[in-house]
N, C-alpha and C. Protein backbone atom coordinates (compact mmCIF):
# COMPACT_ATOMS: atom_id res chain seq x y z
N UNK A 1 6.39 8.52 15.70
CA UNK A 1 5.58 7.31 15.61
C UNK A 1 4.70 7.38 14.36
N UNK A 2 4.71 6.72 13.88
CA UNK A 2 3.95 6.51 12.17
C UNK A 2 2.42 6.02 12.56
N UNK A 3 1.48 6.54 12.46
CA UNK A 3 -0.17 6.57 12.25
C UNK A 3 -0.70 5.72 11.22
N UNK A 4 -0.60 3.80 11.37
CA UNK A 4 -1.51 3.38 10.38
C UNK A 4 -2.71 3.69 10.14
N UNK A 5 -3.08 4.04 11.05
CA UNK A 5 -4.75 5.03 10.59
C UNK A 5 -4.69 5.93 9.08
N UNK A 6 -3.60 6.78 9.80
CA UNK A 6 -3.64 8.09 8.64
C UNK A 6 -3.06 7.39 7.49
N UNK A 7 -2.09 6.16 7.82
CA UNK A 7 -1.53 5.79 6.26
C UNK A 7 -2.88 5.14 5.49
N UNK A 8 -3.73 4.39 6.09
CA UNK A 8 -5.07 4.02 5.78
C UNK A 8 -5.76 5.14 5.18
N UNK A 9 -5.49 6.19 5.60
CA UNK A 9 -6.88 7.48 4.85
C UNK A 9 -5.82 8.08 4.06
N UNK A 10 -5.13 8.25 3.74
CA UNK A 10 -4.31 8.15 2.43
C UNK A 10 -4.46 7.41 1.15
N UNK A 11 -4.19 6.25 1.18
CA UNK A 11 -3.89 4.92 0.84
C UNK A 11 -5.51 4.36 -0.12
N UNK A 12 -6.29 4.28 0.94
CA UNK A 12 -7.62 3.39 0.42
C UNK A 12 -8.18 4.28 -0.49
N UNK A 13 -8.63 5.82 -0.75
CA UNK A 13 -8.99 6.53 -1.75
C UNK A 13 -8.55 5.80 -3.07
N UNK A 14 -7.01 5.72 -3.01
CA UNK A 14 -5.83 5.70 -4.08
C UNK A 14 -6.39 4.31 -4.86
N UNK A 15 -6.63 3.47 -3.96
CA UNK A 15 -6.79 1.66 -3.97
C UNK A 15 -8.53 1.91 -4.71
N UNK A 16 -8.98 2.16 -4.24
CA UNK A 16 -10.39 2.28 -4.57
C UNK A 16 -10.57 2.80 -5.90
N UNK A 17 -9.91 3.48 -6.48
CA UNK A 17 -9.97 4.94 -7.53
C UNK A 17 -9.18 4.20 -8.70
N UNK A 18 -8.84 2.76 -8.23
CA UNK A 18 -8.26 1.77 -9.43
C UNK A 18 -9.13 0.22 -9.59
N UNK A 19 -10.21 0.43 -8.28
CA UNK A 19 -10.62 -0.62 -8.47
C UNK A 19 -10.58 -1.53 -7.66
N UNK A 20 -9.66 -1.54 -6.85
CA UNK A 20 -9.05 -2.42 -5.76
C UNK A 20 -9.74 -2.42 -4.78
N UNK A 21 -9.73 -3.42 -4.17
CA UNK A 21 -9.56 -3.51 -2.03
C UNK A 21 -8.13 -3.62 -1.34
N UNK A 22 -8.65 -3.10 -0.27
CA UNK A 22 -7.49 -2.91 0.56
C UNK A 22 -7.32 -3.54 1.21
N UNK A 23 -6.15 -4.56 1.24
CA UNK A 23 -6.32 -6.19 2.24
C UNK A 23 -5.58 -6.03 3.35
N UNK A 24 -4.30 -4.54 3.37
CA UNK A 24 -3.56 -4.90 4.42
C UNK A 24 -2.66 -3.27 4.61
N UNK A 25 -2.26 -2.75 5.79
CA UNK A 25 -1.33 -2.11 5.79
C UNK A 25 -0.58 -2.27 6.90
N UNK A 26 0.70 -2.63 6.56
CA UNK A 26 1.63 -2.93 7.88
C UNK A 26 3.02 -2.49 7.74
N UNK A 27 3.24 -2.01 8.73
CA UNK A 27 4.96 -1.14 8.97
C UNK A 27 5.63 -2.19 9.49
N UNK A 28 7.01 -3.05 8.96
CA UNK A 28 7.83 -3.49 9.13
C UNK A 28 8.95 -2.35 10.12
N UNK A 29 9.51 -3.36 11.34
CA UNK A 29 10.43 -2.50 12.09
C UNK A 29 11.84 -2.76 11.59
N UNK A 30 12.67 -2.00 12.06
CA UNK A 30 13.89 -2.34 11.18
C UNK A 30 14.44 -3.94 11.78
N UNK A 31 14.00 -4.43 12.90
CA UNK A 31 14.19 -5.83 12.94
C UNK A 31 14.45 -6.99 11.99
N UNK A 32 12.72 -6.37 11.54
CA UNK A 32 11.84 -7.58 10.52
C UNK A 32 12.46 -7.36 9.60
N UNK A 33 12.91 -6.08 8.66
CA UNK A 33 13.87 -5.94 7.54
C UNK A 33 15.18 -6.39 7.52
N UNK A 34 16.00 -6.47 8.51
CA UNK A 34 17.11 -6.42 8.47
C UNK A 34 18.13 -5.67 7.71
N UNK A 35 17.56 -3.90 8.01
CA UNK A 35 18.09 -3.57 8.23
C UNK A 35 18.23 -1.77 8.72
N UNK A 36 18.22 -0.74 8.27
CA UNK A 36 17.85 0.35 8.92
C UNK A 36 17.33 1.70 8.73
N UNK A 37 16.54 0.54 7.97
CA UNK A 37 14.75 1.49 7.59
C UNK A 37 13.75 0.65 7.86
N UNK A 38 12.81 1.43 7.87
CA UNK A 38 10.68 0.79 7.75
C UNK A 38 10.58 0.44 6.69
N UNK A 39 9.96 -0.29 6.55
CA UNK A 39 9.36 -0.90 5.43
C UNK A 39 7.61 -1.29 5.63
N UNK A 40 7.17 -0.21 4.67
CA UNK A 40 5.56 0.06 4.47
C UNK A 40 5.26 -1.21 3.42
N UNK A 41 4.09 -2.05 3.80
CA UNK A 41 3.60 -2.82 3.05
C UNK A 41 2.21 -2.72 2.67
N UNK A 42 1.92 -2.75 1.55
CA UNK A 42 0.18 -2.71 1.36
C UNK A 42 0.40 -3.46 0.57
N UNK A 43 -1.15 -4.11 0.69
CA UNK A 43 -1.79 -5.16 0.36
C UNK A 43 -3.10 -5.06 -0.17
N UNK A 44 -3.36 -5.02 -1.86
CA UNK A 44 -4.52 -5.07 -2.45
C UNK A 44 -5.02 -6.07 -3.26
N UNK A 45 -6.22 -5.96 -3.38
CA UNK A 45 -6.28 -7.28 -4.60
C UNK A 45 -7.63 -6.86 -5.62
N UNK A 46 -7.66 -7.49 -6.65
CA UNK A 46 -8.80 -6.57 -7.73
C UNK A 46 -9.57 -7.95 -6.82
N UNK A 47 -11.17 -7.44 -7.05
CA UNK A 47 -12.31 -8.13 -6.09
C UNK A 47 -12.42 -9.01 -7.78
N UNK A 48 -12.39 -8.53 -8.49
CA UNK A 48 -13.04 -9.73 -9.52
C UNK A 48 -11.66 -10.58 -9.70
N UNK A 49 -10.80 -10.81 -9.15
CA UNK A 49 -9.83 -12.12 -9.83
C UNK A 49 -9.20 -12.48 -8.31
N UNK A 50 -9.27 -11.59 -7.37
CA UNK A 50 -8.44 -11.86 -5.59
C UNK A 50 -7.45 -11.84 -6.18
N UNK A 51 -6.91 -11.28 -6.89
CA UNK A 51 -5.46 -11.33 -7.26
C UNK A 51 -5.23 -9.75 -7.14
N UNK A 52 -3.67 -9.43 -7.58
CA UNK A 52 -2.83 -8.18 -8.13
C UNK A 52 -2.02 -8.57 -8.85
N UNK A 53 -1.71 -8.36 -10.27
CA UNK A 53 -0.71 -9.04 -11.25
C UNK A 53 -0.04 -7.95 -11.24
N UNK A 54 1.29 -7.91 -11.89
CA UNK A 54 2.20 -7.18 -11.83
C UNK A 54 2.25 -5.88 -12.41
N UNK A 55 1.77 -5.66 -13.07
CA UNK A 55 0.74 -4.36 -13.99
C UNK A 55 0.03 -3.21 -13.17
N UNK A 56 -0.89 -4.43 -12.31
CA UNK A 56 -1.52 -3.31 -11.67
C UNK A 56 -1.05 -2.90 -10.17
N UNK A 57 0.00 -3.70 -9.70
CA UNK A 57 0.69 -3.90 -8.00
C UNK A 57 1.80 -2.21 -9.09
N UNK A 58 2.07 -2.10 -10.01
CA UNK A 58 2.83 -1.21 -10.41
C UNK A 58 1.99 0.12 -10.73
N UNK A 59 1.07 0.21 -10.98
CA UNK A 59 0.24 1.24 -11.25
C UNK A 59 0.08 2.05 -9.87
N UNK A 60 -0.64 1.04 -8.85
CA UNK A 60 -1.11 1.05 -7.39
C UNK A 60 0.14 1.98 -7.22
N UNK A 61 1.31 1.47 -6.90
CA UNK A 61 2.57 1.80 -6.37
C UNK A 61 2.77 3.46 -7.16
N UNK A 62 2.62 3.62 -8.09
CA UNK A 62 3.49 4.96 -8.68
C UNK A 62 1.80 5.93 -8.17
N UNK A 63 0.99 5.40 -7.81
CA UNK A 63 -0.59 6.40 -7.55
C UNK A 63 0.03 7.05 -6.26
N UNK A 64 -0.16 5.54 -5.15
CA UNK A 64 0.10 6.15 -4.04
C UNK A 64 1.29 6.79 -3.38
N UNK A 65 2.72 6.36 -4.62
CA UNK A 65 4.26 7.26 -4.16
C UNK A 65 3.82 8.66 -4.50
N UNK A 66 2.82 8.65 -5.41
CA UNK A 66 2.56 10.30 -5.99
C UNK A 66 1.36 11.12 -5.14
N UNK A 67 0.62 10.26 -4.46
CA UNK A 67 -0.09 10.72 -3.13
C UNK A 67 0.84 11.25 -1.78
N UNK A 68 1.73 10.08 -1.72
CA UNK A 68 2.55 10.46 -0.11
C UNK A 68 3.66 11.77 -0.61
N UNK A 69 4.25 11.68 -2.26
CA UNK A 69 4.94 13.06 -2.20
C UNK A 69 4.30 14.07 -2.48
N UNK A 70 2.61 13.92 -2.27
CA UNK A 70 2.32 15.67 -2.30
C UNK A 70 1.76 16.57 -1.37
């Protein structure tokens, strides 16, 4: 069973340490995907624009893949 808690105390350091808020973390079941894996979603946004442009949704992403592989 996967611990959104613990993916949360992972995760928000990572988000924070770029600037960000943390708007969301949710595990897709293999239902919702269609097909037969999870699918982890987070959800940030910079507080000065409520946005994530593609730049920084890519930065976010290679921080926290390099958090969960260590």
């Amino acid at each position: 069973m996967v611990d959104i808690a613990r993916i949360i105390e992972v995760v928000e350091p990572e988000v924070k340490a770029l600037g960000f808020d943390l708007v969301r973390v949710r595990l897709f079941g293999k239902s919702e995907v269609g097909d037969d894996e999870l699918a982890l979603q987070i959800m940030a946004e910079n507080p000065a624009t409520g946005q994530l442009v593609l730049d920084e949704c890519a930065a976010l992403s290679r921080r926290i893949s390099d958090k969960f592989d260590a």
